[in-house]
N, C-alpha and C. Protein backbone atom coordinates (compact mmCIF):
# COMPACT_ATOMS: atom_id res chain seq x y z
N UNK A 1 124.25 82.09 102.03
CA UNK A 1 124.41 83.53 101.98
C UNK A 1 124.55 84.08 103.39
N UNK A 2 125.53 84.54 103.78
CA UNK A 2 125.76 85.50 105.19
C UNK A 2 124.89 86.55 105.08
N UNK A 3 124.05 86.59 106.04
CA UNK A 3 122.95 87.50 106.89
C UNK A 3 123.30 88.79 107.37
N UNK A 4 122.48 89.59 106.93
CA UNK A 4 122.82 90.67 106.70
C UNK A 4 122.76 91.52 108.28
N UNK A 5 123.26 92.95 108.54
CA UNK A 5 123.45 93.09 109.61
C UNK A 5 123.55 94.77 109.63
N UNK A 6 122.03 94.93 109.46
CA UNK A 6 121.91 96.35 109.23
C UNK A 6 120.51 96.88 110.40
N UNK A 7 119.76 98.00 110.05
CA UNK A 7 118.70 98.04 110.99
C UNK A 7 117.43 97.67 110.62
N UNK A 8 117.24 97.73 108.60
CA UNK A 8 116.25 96.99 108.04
C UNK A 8 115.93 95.71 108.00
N UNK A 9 117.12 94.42 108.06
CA UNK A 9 117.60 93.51 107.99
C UNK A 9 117.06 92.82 107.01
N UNK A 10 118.21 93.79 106.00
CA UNK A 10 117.98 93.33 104.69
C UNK A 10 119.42 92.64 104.26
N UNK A 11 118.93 91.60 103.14
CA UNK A 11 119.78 90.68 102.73
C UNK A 11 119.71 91.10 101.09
N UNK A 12 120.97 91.98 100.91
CA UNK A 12 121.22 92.39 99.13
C UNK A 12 121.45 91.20 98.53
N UNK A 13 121.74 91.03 97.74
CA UNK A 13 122.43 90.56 96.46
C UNK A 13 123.09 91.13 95.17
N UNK A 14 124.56 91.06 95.17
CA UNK A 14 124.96 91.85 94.51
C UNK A 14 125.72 91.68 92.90
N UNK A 15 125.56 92.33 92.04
CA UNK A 15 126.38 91.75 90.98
C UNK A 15 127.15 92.35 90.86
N UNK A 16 128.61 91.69 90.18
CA UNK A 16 130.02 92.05 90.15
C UNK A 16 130.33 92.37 88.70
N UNK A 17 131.47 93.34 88.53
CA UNK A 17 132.09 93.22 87.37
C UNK A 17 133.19 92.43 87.16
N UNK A 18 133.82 92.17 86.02
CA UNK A 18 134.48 91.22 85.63
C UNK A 18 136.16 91.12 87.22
N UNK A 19 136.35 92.32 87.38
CA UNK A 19 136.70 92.80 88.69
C UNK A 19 136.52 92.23 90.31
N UNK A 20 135.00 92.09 89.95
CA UNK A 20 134.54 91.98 91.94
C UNK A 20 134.00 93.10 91.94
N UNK A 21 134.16 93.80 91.68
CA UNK A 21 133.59 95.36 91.91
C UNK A 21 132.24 95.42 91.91
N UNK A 22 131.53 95.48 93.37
CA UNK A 22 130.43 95.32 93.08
C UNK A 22 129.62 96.65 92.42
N UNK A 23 128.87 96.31 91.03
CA UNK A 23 127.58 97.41 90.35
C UNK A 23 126.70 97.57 90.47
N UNK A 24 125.90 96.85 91.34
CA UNK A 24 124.29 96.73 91.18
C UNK A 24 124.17 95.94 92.43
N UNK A 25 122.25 95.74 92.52
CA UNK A 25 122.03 95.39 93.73
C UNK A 25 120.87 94.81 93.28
N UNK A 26 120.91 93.60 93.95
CA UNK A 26 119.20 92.86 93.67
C UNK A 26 118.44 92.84 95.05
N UNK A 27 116.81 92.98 94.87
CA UNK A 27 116.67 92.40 96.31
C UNK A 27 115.16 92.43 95.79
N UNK A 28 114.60 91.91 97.12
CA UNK A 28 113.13 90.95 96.63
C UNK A 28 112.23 92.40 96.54
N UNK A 29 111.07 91.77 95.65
CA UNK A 29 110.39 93.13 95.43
C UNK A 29 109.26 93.45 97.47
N UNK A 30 109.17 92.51 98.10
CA UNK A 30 108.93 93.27 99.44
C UNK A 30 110.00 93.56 100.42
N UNK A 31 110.83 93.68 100.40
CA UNK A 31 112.36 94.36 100.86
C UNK A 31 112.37 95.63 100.06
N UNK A 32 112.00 95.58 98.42
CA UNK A 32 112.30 96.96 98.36
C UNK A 32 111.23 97.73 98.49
N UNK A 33 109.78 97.35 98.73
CA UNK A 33 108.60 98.05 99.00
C UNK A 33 108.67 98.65 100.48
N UNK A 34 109.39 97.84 101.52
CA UNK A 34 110.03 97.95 102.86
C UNK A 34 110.97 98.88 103.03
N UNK A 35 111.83 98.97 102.01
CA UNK A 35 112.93 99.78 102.06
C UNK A 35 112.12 101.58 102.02
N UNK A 36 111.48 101.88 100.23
CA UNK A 36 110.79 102.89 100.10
C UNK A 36 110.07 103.48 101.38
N UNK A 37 109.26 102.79 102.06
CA UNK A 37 108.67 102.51 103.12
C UNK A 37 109.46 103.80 104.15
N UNK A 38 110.26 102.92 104.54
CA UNK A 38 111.37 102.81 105.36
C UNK A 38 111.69 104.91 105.28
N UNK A 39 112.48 105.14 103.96
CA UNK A 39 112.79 106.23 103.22
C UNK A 39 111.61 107.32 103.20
N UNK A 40 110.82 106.60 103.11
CA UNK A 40 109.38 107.77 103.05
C UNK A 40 109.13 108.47 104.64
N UNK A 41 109.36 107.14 105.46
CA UNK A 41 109.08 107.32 107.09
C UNK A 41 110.31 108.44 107.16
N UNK A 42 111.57 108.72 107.03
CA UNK A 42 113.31 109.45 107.39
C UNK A 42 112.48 110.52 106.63
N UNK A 43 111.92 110.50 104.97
CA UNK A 43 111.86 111.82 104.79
C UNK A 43 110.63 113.14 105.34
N UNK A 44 109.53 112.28 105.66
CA UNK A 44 108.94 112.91 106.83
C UNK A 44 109.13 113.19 107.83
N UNK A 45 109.45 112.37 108.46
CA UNK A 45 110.37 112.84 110.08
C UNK A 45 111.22 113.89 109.69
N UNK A 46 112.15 114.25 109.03
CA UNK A 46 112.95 115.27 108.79
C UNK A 46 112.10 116.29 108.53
N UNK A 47 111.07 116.48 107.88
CA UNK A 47 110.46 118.07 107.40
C UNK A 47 109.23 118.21 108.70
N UNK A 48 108.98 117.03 109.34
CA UNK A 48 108.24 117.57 110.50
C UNK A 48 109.04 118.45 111.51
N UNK A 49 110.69 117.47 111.94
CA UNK A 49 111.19 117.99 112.21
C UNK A 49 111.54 119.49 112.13
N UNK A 50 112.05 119.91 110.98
CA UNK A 50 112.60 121.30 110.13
C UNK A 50 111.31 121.93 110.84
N UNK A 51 110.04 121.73 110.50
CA UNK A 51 108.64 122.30 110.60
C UNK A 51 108.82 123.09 111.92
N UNK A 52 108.85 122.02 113.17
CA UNK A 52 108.66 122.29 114.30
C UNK A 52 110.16 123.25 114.83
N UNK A 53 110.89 122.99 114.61
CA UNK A 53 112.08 124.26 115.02
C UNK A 53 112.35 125.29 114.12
N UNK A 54 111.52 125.37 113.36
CA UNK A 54 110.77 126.98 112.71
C UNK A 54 109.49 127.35 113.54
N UNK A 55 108.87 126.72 114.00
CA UNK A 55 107.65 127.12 114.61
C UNK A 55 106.57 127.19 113.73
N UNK A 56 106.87 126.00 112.86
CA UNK A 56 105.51 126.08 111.96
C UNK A 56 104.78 125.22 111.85
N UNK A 57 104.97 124.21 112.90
CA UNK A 57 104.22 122.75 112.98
C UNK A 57 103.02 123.13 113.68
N UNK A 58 102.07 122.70 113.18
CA UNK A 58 100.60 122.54 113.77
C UNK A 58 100.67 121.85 114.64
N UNK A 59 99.55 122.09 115.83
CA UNK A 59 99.39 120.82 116.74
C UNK A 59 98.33 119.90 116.49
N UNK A 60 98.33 118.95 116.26
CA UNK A 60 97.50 117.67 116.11
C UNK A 60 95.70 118.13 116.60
N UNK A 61 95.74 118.39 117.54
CA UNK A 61 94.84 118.47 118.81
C UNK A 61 93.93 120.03 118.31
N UNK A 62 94.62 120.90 118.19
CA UNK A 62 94.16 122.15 117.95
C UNK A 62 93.83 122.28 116.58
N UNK A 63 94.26 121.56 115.27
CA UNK A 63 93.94 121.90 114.05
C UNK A 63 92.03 120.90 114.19
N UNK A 64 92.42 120.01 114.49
CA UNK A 64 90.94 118.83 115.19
C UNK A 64 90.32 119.69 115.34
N UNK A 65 90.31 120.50 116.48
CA UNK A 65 88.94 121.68 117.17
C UNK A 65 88.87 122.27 115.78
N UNK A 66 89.30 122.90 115.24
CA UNK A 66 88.90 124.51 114.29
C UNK A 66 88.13 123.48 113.08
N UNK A 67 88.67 122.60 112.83
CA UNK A 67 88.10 121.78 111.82
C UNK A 67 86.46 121.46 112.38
N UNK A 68 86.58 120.82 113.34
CA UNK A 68 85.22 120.40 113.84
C UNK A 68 84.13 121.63 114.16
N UNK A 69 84.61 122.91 114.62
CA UNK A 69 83.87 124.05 114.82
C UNK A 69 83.15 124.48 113.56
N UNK A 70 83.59 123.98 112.23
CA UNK A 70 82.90 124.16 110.96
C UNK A 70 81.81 123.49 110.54
């Protein structure tokens, strides 16, 4: 099987229709726990992102103090 050449470095497996056309995709169940992973990390980074160039991101450091002052 030729090695895959992406940034996850994941190796699909794919099934074809009677065509070639590939339909579907196999891959090991820790590749796709890796993958989710992976997807969960892009969709946080994006709404922290969004967060902070609205000016609505908390700072790490300062939410700590007010918490601990209780």
């Amino acid at each position: 099987m030729k090695k895959a050449k992406n940034a996850l470095n994941i190796s699909p497996r794919y099934i074809v229709d009677e065509t070639g056309k590939k339909t579907e995709v196999i891959l090991d169940v820790a590749t796709f726990e890796q993958l989710l992973e992976y997807l969960e990390d892009v969709y946080y980074s994006a709404i922290a992102k969004d967060a902070m160039a609205k000016g609505e991101f908390l700072d790490f450091e300062e939410v700590s103090k007010e918490i601990l002052k209780k």
